[in-house]
PDB file of N, CA and C in Angstrom:
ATOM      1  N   UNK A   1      15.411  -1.115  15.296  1.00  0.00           N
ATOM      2  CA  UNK A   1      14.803   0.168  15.056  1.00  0.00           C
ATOM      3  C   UNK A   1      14.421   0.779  16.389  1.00  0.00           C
ATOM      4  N   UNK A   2      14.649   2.378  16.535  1.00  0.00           N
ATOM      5  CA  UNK A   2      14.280   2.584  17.643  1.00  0.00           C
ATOM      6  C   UNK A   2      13.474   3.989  17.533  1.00  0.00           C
ATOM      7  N   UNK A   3      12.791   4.187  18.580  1.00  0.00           N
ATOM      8  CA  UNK A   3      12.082   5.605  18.038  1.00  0.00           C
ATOM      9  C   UNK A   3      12.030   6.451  19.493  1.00  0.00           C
ATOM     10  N   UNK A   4      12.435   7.491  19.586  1.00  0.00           N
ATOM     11  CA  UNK A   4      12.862   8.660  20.435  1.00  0.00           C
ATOM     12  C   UNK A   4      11.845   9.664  20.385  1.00  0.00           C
ATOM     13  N   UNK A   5      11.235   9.868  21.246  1.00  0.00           N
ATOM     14  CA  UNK A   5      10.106  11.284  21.575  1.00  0.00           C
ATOM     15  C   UNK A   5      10.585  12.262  22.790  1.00  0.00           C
ATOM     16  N   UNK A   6      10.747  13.145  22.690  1.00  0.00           N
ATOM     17  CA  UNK A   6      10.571  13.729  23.798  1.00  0.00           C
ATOM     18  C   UNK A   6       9.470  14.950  23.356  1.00  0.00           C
ATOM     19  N   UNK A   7       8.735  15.448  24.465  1.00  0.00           N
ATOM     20  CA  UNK A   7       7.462  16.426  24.366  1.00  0.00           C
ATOM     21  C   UNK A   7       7.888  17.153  25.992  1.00  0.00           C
ATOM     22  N   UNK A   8       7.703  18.544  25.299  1.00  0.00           N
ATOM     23  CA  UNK A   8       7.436  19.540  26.698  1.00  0.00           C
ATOM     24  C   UNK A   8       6.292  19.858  26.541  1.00  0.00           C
ATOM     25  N   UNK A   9       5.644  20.630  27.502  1.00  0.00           N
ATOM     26  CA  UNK A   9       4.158  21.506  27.235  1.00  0.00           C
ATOM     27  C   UNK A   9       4.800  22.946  28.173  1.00  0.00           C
ATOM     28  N   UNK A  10       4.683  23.805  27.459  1.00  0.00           N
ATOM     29  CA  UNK A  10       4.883  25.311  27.765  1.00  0.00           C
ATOM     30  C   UNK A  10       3.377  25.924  27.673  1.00  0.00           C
ATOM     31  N   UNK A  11       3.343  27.003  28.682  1.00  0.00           N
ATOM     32  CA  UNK A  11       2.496  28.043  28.362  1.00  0.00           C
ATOM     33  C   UNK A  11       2.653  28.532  26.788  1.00  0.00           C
ATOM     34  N   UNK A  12       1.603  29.320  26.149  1.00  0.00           N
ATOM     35  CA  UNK A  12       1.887  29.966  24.848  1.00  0.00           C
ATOM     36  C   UNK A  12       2.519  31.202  25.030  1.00  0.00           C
ATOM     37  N   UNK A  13       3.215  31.304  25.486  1.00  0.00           N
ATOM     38  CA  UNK A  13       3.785  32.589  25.610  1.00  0.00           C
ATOM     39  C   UNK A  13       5.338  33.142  24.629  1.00  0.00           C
ATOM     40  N   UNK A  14       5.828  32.012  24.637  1.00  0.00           N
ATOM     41  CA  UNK A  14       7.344  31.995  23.994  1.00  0.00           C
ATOM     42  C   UNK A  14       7.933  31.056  23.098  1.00  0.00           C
ATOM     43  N   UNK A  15       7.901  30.908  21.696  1.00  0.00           N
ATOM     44  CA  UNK A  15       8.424  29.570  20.920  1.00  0.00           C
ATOM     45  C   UNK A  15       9.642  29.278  21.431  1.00  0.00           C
ATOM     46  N   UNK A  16      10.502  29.890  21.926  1.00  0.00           N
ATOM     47  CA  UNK A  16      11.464  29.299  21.957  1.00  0.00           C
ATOM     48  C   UNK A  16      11.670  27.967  23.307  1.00  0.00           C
ATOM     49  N   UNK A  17      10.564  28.164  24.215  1.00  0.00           N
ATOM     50  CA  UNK A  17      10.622  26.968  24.897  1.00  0.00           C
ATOM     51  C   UNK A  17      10.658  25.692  24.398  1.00  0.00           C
ATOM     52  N   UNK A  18       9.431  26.016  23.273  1.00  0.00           N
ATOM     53  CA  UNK A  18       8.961  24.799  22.494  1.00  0.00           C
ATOM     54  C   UNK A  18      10.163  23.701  21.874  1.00  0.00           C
ATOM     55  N   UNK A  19       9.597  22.447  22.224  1.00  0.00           N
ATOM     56  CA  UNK A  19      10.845  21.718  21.700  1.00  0.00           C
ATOM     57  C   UNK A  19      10.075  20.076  21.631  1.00  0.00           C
ATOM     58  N   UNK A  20       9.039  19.901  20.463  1.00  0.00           N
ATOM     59  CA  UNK A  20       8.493  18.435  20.575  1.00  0.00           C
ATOM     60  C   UNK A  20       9.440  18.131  19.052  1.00  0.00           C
ATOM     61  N   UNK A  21      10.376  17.205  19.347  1.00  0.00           N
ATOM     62  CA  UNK A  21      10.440  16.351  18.298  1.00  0.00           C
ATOM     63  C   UNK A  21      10.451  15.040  18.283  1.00  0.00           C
ATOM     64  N   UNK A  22      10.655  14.263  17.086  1.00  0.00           N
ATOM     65  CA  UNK A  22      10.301  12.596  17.481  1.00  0.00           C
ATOM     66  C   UNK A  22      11.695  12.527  16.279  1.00  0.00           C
ATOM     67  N   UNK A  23      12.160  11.391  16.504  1.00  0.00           N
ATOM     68  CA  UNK A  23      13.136  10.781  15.895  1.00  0.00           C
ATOM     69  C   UNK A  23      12.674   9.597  16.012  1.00  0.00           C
ATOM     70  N   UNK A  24      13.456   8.923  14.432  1.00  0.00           N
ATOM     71  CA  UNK A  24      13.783   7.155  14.157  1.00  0.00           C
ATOM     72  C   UNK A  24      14.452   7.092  13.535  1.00  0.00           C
ATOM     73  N   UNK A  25      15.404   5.882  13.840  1.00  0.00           N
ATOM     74  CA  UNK A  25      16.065   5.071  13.036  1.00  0.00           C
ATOM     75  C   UNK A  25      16.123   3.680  12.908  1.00  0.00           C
ATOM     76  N   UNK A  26      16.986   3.244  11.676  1.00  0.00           N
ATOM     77  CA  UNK A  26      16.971   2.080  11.674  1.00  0.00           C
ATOM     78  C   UNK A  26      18.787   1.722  11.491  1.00  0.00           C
ATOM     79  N   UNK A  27      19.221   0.825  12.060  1.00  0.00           N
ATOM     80  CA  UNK A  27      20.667   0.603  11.527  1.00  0.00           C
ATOM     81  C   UNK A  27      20.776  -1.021  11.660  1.00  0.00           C
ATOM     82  N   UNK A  28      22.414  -0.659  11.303  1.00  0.00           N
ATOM     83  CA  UNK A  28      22.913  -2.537  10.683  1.00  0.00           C
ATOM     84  C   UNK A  28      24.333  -2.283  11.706  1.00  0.00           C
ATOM     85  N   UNK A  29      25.297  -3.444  11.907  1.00  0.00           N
ATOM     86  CA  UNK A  29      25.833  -3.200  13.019  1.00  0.00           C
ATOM     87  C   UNK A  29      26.587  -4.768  12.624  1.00  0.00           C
ATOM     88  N   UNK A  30      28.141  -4.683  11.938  1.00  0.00           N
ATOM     89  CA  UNK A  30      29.063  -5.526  11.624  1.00  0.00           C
ATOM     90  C   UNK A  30      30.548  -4.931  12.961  1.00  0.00           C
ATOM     91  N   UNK A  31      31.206  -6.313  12.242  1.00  0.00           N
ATOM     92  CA  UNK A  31      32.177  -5.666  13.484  1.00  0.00           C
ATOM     93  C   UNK A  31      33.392  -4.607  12.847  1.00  0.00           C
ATOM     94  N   UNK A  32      33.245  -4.600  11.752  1.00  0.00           N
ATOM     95  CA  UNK A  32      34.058  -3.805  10.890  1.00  0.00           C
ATOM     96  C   UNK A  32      33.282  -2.534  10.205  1.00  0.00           C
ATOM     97  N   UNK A  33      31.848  -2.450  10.530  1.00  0.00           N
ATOM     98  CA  UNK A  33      31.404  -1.194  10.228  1.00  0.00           C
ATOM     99  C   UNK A  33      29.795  -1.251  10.189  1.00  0.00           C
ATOM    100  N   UNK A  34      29.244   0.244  10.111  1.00  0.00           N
ATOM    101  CA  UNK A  34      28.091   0.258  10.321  1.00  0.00           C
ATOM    102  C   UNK A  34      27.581   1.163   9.627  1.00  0.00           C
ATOM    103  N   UNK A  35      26.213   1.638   9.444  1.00  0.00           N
ATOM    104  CA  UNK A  35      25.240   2.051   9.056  1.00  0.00           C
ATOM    105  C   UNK A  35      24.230   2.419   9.560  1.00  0.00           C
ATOM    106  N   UNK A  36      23.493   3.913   9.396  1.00  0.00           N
ATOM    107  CA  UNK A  36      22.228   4.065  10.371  1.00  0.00           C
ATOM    108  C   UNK A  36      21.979   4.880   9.033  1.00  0.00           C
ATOM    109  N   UNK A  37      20.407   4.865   9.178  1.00  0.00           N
ATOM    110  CA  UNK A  37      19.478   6.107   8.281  1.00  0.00           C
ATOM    111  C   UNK A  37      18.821   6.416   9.654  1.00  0.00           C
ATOM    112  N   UNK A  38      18.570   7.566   9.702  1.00  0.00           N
ATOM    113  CA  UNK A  38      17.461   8.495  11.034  1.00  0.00           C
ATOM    114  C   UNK A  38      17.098   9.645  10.579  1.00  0.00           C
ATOM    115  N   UNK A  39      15.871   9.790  10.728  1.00  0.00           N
ATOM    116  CA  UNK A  39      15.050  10.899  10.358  1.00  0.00           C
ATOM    117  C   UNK A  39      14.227  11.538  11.442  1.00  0.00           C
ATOM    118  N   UNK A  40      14.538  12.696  11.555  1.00  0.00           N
ATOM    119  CA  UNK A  40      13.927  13.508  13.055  1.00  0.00           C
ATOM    120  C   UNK A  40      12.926  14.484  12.514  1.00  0.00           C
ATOM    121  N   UNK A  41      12.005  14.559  13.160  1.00  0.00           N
ATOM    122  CA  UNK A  41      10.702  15.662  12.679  1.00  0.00           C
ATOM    123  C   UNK A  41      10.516  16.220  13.739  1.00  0.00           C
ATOM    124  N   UNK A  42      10.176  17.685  13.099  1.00  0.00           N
ATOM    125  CA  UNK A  42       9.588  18.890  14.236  1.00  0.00           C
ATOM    126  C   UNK A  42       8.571  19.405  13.985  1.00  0.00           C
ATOM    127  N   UNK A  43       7.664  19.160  14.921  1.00  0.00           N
ATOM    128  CA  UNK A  43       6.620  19.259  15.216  1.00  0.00           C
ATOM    129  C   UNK A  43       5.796  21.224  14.668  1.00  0.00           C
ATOM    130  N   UNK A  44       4.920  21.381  14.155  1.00  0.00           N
ATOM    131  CA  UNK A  44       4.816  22.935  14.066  1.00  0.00           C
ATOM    132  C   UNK A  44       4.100  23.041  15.051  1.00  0.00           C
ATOM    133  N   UNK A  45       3.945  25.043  15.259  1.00  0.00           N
ATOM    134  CA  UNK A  45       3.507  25.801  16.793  1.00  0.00           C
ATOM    135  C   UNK A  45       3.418  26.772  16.417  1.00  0.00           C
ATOM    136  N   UNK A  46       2.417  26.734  16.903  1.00  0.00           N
ATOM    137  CA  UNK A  46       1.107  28.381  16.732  1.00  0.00           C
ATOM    138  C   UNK A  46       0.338  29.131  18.039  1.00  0.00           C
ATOM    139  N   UNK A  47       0.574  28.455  18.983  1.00  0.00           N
ATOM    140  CA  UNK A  47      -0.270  28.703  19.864  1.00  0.00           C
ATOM    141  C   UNK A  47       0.450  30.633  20.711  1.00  0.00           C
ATOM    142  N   UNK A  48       2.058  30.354  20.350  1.00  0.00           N
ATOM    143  CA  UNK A  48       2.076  31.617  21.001  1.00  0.00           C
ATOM    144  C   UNK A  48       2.163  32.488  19.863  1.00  0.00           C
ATOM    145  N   UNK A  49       2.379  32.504  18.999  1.00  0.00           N
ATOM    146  CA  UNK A  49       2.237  33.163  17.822  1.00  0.00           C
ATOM    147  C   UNK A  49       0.638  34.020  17.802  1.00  0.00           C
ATOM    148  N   UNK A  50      -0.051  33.115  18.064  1.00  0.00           N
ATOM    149  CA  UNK A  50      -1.673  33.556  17.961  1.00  0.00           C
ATOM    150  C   UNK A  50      -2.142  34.531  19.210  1.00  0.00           C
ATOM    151  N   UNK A  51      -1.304  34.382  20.509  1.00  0.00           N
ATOM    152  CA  UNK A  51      -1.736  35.182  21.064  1.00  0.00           C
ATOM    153  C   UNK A  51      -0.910  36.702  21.145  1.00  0.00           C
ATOM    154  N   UNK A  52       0.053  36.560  20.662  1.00  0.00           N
ATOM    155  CA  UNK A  52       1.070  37.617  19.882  1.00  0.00           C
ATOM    156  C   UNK A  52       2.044  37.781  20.991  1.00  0.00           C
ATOM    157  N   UNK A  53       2.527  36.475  21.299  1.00  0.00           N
ATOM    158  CA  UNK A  53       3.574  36.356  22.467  1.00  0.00           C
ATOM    159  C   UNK A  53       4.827  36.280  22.022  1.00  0.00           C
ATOM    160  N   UNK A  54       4.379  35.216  20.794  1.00  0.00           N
ATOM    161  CA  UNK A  54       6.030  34.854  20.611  1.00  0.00           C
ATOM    162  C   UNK A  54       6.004  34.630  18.935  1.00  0.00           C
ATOM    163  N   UNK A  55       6.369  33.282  18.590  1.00  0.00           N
ATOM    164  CA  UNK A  55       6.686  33.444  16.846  1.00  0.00           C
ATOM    165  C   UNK A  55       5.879  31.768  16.537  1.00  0.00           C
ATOM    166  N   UNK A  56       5.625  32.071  15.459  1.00  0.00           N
ATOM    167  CA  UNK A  56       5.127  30.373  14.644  1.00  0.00           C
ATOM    168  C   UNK A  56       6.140  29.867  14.421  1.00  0.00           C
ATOM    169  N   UNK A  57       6.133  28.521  14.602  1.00  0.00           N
ATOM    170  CA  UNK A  57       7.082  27.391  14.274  1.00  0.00           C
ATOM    171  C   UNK A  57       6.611  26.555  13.265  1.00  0.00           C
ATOM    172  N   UNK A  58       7.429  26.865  12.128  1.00  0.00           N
ATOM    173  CA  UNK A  58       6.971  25.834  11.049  1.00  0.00           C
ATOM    174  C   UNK A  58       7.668  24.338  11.417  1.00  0.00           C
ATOM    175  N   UNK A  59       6.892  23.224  11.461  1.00  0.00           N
ATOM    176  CA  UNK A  59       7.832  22.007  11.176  1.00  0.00           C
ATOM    177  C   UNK A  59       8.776  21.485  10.009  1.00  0.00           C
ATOM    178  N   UNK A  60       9.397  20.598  10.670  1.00  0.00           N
ATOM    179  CA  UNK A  60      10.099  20.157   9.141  1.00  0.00           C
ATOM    180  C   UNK A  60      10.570  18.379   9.710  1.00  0.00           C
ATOM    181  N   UNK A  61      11.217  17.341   8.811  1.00  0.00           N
ATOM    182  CA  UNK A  61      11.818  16.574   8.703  1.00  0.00           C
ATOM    183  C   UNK A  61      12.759  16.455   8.190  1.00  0.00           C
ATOM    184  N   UNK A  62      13.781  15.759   8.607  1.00  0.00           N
ATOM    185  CA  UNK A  62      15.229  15.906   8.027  1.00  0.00           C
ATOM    186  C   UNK A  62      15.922  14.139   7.969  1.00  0.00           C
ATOM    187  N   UNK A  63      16.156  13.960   6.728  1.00  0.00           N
ATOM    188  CA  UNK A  63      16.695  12.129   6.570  1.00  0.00           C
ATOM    189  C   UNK A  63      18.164  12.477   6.662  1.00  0.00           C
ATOM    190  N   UNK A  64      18.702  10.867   7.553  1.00  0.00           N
ATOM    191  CA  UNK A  64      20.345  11.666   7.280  1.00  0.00           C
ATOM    192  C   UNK A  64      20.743   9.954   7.122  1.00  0.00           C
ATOM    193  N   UNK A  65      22.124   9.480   6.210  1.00  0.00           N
ATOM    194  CA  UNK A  65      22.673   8.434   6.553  1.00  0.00           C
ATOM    195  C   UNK A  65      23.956   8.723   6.802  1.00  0.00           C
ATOM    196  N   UNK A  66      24.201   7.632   7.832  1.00  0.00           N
ATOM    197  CA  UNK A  66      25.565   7.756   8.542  1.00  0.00           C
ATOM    198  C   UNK A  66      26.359   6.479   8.688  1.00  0.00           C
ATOM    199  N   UNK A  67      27.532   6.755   8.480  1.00  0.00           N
ATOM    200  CA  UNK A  67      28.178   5.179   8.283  1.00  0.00           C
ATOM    201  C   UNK A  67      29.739   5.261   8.888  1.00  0.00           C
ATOM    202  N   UNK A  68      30.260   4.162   9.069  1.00  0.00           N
ATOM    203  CA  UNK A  68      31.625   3.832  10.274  1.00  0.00           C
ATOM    204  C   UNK A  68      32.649   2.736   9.103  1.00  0.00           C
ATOM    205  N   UNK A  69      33.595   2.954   8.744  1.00  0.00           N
ATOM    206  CA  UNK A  69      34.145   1.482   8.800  1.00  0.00           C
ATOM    207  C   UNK A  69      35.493   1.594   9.469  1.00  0.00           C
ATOM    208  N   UNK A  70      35.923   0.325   9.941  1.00  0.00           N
ATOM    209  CA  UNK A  70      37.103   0.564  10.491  1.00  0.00           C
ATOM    210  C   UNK A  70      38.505   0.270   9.303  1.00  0.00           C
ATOM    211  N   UNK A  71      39.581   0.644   9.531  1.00  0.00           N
ATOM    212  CA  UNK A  71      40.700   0.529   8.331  1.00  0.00           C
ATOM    213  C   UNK A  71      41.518  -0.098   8.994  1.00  0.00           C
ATOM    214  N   UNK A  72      42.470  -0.442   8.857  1.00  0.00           N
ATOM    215  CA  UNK A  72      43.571  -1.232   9.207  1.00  0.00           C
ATOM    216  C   UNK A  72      44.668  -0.600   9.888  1.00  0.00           C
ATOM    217  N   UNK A  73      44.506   1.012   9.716  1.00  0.00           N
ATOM    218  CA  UNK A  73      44.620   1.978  10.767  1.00  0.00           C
ATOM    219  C   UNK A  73      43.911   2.831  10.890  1.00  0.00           C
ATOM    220  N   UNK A  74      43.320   3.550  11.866  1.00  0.00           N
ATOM    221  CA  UNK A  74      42.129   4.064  12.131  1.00  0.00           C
ATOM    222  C   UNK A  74      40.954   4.055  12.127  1.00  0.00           C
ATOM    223  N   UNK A  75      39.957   4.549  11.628  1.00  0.00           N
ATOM    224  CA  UNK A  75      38.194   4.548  11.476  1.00  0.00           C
ATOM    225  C   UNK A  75      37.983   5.872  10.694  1.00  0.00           C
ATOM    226  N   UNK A  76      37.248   5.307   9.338  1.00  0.00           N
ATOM    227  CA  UNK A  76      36.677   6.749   8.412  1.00  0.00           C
ATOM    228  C   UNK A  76      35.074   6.521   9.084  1.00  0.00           C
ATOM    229  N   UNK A  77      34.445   7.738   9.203  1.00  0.00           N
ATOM    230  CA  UNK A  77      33.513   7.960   9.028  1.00  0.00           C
ATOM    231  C   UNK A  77      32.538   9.064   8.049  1.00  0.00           C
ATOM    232  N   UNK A  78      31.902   8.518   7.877  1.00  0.00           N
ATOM    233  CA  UNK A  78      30.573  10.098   7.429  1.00  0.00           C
ATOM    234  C   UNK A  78      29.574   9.890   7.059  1.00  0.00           C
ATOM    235  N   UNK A  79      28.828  11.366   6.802  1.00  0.00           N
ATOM    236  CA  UNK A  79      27.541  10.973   7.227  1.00  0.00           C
ATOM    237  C   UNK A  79      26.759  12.018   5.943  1.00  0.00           C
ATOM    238  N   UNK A  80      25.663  11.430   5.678  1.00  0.00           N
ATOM    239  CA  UNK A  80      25.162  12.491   4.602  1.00  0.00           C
ATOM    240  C   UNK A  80      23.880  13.280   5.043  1.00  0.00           C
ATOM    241  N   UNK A  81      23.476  14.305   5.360  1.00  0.00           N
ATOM    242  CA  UNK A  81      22.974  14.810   6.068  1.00  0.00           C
ATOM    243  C   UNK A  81      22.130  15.677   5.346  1.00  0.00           C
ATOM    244  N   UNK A  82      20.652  15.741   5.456  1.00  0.00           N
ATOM    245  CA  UNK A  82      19.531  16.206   4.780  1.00  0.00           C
ATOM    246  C   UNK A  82      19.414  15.500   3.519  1.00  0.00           C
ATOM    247  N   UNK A  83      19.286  14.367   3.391  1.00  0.00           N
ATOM    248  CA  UNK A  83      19.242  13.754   2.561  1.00  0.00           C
ATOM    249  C   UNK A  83      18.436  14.289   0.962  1.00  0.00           C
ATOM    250  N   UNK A  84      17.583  14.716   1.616  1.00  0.00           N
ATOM    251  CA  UNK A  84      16.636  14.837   0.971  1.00  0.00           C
ATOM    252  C   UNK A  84      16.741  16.430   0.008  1.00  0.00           C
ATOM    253  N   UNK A  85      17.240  17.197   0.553  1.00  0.00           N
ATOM    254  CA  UNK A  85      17.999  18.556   0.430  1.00  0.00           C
ATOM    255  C   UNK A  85      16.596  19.418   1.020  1.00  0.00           C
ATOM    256  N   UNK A  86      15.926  19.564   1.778  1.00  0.00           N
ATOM    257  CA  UNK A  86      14.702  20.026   2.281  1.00  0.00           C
ATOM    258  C   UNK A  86      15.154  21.215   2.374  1.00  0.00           C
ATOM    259  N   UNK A  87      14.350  22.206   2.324  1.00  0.00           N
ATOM    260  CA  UNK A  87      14.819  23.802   2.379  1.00  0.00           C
ATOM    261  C   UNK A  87      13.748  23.778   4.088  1.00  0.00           C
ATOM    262  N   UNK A  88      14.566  24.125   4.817  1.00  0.00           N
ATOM    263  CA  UNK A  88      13.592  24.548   6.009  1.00  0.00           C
ATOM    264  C   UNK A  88      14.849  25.542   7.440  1.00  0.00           C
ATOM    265  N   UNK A  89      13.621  25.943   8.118  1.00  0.00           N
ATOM    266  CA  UNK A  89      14.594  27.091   9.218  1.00  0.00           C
ATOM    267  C   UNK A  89      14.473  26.105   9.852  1.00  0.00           C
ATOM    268  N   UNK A  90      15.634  26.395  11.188  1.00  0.00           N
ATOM    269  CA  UNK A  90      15.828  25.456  12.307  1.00  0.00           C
ATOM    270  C   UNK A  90      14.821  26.368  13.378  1.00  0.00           C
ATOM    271  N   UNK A  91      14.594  25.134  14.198  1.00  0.00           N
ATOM    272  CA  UNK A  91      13.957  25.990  15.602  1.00  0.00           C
ATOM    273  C   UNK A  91      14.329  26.869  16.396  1.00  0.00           C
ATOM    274  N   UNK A  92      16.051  26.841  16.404  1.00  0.00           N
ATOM    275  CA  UNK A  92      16.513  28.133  17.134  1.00  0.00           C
ATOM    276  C   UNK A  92      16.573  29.336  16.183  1.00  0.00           C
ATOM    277  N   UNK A  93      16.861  29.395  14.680  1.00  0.00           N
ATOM    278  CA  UNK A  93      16.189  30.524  13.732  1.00  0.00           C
ATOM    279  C   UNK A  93      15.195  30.883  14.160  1.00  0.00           C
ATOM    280  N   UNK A  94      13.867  30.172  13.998  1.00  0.00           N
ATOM    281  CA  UNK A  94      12.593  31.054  13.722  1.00  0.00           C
ATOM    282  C   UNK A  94      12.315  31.471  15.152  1.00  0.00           C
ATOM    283  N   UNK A  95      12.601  31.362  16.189  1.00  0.00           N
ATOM    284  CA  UNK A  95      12.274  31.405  17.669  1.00  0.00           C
ATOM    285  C   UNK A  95      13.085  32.282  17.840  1.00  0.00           C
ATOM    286  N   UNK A  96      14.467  32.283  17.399  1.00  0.00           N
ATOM    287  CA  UNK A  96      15.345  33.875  17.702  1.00  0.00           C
ATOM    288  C   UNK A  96      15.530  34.702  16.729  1.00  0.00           C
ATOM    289  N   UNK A  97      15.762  34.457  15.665  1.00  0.00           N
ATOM    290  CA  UNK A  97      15.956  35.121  14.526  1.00  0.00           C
ATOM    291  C   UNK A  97      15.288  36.342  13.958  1.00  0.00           C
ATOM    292  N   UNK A  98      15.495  37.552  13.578  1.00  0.00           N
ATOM    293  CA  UNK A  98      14.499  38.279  13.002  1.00  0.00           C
ATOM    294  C   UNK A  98      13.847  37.902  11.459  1.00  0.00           C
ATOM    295  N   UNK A  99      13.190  37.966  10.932  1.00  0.00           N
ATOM    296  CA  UNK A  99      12.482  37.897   9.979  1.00  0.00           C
ATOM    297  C   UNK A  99      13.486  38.855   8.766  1.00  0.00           C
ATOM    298  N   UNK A 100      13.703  38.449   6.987  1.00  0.00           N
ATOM    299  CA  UNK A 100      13.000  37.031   6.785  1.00  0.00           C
ATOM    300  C   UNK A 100      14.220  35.967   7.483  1.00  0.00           C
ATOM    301  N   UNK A 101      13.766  34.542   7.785  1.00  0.00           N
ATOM    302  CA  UNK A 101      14.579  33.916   8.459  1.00  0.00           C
ATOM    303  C   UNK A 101      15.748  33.175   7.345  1.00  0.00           C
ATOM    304  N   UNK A 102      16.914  33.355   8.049  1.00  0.00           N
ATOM    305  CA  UNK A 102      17.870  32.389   6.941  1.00  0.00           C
ATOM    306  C   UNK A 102      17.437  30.917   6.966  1.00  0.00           C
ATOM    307  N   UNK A 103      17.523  29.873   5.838  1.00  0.00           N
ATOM    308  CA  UNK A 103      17.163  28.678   6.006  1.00  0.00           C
ATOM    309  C   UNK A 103      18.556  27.863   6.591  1.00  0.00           C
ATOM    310  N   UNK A 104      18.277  26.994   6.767  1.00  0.00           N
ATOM    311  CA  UNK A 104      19.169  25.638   7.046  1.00  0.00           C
ATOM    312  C   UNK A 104      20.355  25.440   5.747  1.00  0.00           C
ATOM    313  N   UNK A 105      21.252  24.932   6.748  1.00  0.00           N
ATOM    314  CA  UNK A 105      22.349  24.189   5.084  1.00  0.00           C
ATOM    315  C   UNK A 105      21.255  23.513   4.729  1.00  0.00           C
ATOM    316  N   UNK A 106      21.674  22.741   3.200  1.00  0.00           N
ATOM    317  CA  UNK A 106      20.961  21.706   2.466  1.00  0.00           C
ATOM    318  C   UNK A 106      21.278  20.794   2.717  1.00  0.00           C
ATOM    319  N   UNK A 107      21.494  19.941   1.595  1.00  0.00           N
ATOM    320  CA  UNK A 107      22.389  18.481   1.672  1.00  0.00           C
ATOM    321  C   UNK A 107      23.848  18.930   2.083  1.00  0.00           C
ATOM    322  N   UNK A 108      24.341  17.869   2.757  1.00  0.00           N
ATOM    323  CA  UNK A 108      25.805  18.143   3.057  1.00  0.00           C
ATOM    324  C   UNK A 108      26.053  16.776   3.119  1.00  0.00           C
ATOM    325  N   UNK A 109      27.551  16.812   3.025  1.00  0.00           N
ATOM    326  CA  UNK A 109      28.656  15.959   3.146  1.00  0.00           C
ATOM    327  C   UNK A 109      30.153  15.526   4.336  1.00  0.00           C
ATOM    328  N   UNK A 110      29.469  15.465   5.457  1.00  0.00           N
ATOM    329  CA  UNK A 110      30.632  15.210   6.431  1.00  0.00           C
ATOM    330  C   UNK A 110      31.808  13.913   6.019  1.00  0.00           C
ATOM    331  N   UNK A 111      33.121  13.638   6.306  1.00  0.00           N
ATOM    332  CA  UNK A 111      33.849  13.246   6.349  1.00  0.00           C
ATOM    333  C   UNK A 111      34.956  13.382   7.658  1.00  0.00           C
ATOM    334  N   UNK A 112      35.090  11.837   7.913  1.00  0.00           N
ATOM    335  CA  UNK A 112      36.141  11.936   9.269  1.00  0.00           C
ATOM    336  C   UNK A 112      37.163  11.205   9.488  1.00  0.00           C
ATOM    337  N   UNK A 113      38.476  10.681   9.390  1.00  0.00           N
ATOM    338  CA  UNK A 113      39.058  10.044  10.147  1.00  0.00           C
ATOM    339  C   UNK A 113      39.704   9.910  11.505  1.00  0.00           C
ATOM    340  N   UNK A 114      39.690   9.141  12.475  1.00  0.00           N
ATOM    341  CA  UNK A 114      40.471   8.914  13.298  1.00  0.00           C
ATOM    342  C   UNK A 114      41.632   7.653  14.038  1.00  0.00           C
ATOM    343  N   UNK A 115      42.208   8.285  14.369  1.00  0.00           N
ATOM    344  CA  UNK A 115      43.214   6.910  14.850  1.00  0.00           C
ATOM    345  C   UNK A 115      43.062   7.072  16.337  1.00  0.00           C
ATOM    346  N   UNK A 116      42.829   5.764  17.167  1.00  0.00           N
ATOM    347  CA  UNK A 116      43.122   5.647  18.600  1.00  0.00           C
ATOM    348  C   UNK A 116      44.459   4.882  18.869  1.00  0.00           C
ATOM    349  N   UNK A 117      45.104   5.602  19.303  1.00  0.00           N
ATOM    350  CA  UNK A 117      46.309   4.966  20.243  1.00  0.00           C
ATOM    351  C   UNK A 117      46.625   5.148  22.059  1.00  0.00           C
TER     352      UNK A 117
END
């Protein structure tokens, strides 16, 4: 399991600097294929909003699982993404976007194959 932070500190002047999120996951790890669940959260922001600089940042969390196996030719992958189907804006929406803001896809469904030669 591993857990990922990064934190800036900006003046309140502009959301779109803003960028604290934290991520975790956990995964499994065969030689023929793998598995991760990770869930990343964003932090909410008010501070430039309040002084009427910039915009509020609502937070959100997002679960995703992602998986590998290898085939006997190539590698499928995919990944299921918003697990949860969370209705929320992304940070570059509400920070650039005009109002009202479009939300995020929902749940989705990636699919991949590849072959290395």
């Amino acid at each position: 399991m591993a857990l990922q932070r990064r934190a800036q500190h900006h003046p309140a002047t502009r959301a779109a600097g803003f960028d604290q999120r934290s991520r975790a996951f956990v995964g499994f790890e065969r030689d023929d294929y793998n598995l991760r669940l990770q869930a990343m959260r964003l932090e909410s922001y008010d501070d430039a909003f309040k002084d009427s600089n910039g915009r509020k940042i609502e937070g959100y969390t997002t679960v995703d699982l992602l998986g590998a196996v290898a085939l006997p030719v190539g590698k499928l992958e995919a990944g299921l993404y918003n697990l949860t189907d969370r209705t929320y804006k992304t940070l570059f929406v509400q920070a650039n976007a005009a109002a009202p803001f479009p939300h995020a896809e929902g749940r989705r469904l990636a699919l991949s194959y590849s072959v290395d030669w």
